[in-house]
C-alpha atoms as a PDB file:
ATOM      1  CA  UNK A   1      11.023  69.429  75.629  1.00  0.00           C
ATOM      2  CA  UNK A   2       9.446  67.346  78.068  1.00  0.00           C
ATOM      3  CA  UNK A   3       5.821  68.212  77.054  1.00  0.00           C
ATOM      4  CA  UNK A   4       7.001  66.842  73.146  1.00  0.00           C
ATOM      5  CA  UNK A   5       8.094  63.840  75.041  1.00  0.00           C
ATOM      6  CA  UNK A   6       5.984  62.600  77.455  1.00  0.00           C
ATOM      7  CA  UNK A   7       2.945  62.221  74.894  1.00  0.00           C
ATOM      8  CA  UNK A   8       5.023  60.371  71.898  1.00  0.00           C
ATOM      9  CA  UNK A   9       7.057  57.929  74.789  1.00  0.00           C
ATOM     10  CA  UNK A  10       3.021  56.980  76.301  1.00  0.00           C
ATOM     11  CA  UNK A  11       1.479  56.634  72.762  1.00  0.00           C
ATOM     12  CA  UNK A  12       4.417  54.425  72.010  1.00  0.00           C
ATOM     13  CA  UNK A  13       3.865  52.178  74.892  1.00  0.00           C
ATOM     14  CA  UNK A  14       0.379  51.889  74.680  1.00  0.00           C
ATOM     15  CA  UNK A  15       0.963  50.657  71.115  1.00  0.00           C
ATOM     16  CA  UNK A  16       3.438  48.080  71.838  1.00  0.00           C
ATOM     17  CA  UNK A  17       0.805  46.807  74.814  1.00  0.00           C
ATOM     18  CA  UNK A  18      -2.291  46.545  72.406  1.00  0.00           C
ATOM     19  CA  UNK A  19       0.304  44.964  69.246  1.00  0.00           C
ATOM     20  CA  UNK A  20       0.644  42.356  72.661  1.00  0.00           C
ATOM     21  CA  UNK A  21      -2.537  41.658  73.174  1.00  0.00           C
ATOM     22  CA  UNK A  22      -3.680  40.650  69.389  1.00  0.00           C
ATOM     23  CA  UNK A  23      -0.471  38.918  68.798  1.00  0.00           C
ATOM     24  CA  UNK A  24      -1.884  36.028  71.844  1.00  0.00           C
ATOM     25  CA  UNK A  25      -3.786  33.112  71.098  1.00  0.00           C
ATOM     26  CA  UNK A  26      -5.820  32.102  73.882  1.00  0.00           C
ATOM     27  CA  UNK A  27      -7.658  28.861  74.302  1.00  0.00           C
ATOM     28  CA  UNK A  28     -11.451  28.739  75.676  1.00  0.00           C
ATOM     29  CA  UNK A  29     -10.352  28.324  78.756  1.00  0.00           C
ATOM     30  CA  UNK A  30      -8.273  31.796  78.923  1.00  0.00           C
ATOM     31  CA  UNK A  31      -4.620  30.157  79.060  1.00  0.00           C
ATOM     32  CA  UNK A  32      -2.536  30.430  75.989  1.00  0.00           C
ATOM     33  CA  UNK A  33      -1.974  28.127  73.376  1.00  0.00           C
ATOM     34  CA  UNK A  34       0.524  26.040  72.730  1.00  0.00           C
ATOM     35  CA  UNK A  35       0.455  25.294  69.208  1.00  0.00           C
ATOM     36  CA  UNK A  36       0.262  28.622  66.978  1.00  0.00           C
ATOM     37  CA  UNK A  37      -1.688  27.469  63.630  1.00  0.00           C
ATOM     38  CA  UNK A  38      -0.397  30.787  61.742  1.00  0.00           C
ATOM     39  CA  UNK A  39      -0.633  31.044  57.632  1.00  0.00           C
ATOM     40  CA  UNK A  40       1.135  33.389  54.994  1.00  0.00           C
ATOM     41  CA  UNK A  41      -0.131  33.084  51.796  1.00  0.00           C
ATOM     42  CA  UNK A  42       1.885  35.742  49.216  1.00  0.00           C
ATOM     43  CA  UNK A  43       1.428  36.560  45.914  1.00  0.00           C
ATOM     44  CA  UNK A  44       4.766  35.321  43.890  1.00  0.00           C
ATOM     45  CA  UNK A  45       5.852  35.406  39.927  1.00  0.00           C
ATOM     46  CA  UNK A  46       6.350  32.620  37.800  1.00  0.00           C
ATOM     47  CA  UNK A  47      10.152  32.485  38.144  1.00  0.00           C
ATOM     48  CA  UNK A  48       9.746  32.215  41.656  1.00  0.00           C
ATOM     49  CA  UNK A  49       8.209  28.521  41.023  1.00  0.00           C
ATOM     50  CA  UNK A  50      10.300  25.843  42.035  1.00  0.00           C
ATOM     51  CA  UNK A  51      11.664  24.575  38.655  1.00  0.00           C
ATOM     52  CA  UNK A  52       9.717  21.430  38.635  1.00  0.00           C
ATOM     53  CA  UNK A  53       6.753  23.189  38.855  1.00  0.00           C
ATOM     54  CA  UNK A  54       7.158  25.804  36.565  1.00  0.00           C
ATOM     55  CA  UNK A  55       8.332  23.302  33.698  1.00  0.00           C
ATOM     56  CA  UNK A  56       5.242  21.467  33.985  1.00  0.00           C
ATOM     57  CA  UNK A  57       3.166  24.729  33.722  1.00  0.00           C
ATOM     58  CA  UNK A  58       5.152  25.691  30.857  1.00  0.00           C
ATOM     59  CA  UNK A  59       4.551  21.909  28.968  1.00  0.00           C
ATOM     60  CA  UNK A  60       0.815  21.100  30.037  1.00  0.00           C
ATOM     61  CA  UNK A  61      -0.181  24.797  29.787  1.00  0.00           C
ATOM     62  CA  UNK A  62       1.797  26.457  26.765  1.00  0.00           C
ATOM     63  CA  UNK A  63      -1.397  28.010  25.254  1.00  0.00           C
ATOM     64  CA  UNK A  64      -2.667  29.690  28.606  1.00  0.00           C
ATOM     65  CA  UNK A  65      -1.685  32.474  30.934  1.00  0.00           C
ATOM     66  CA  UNK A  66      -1.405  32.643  34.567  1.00  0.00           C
ATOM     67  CA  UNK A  67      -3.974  34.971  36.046  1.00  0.00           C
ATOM     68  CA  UNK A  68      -3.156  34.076  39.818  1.00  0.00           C
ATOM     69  CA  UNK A  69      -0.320  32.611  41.547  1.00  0.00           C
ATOM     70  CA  UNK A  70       0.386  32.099  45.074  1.00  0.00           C
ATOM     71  CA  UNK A  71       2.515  30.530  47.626  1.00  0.00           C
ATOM     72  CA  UNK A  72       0.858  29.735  51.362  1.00  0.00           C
ATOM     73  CA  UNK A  73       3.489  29.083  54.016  1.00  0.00           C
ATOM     74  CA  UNK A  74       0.695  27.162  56.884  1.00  0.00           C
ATOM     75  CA  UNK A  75       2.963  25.569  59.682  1.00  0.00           C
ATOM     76  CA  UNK A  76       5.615  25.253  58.236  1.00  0.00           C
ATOM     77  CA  UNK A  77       4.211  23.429  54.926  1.00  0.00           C
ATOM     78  CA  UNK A  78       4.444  25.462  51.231  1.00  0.00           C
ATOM     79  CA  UNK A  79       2.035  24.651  49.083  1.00  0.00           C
ATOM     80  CA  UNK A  80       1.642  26.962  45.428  1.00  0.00           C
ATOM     81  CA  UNK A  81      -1.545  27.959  44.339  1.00  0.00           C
ATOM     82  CA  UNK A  82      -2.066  28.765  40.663  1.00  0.00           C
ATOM     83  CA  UNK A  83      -4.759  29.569  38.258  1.00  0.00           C
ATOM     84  CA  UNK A  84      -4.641  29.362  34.160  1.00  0.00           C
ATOM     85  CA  UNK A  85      -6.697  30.753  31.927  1.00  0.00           C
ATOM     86  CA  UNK A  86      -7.483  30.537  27.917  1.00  0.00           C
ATOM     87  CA  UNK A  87     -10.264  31.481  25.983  1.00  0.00           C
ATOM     88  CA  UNK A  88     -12.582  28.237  26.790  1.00  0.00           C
ATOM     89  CA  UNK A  89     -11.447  27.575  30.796  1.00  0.00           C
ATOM     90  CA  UNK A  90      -9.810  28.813  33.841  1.00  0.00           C
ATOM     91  CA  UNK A  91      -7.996  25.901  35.396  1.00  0.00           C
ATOM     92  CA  UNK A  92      -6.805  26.234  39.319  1.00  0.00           C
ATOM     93  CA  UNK A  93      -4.371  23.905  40.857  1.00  0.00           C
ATOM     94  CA  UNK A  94      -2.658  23.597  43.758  1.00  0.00           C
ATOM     95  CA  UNK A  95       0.501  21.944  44.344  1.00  0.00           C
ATOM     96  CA  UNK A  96       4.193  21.565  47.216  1.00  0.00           C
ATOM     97  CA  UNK A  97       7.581  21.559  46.340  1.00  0.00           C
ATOM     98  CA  UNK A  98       7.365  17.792  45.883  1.00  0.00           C
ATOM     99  CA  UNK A  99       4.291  17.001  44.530  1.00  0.00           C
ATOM    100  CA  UNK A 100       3.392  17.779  41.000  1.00  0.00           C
ATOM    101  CA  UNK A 101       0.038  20.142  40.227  1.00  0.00           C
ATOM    102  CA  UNK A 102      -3.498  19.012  40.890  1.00  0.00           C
ATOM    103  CA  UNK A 103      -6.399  20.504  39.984  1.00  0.00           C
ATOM    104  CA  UNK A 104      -8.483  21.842  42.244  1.00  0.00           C
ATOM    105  CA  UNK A 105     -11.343  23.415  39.625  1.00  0.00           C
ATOM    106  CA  UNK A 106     -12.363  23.660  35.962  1.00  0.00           C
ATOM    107  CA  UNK A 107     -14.661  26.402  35.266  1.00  0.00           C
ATOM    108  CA  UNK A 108     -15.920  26.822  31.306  1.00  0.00           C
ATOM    109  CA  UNK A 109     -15.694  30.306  30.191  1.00  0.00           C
ATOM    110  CA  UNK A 110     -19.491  31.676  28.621  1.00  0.00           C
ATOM    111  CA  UNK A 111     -19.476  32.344  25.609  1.00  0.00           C
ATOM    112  CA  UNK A 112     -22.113  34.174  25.301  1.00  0.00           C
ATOM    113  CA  UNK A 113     -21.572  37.705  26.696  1.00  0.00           C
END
């Protein structure tokens, strides 16, 4: 029994020690830093739009389909991230909870294949 234990108890800890050392941010100056700049950016469905947004989308952008959407959580600050496409363009905008969509990029489709 101990020889099953010993082994899984000292891979454990070395795992928690190295999941330690990448989860520090360290300055050049080797002390740790204070402000922790961390982003989460996850994919999300339409209906998980706030409603302002996703109205909008639904007006402006009946005749195309969303091909990418996103929501990036960076400090604290959401911000959606969305791309449309129809047969001419693909459209991406980016938007937050209180500001309506912009649009980041336009790119023509070819049409010759």
């Amino acid at each position: 029994m101990k020889k099953t234990i010993f082994p899984i108890v000292l891979l454990l800890t070395i795992g928690t020690v190295q999941a330690r050392s990448i989860d520090r941010h360290f300055t050049n100056e080797g002390e740790r830093s204070s402000k922790k700049s961390t982003t989460v950016v996850r994919n999300i469905l339409s209906d998980k739009l706030p409603a302002k947004l996703l109205t909008s989308i639904k007006k402006e952008f009946k005749e195309y389909w969303i091909t990418n959407l996103y929501k990036e959580n960076a400090n604290g600050k959401i911000s959606y991230h969305i791309t449309v496409e129809n047969a001419d363009k693909k459209v991406q905008m980016s938007a937050t909870r209180v500001s309506g969509w912009s649009v980041d990029h336009v790119t023509p489709k070819d049409e010759t294949l």
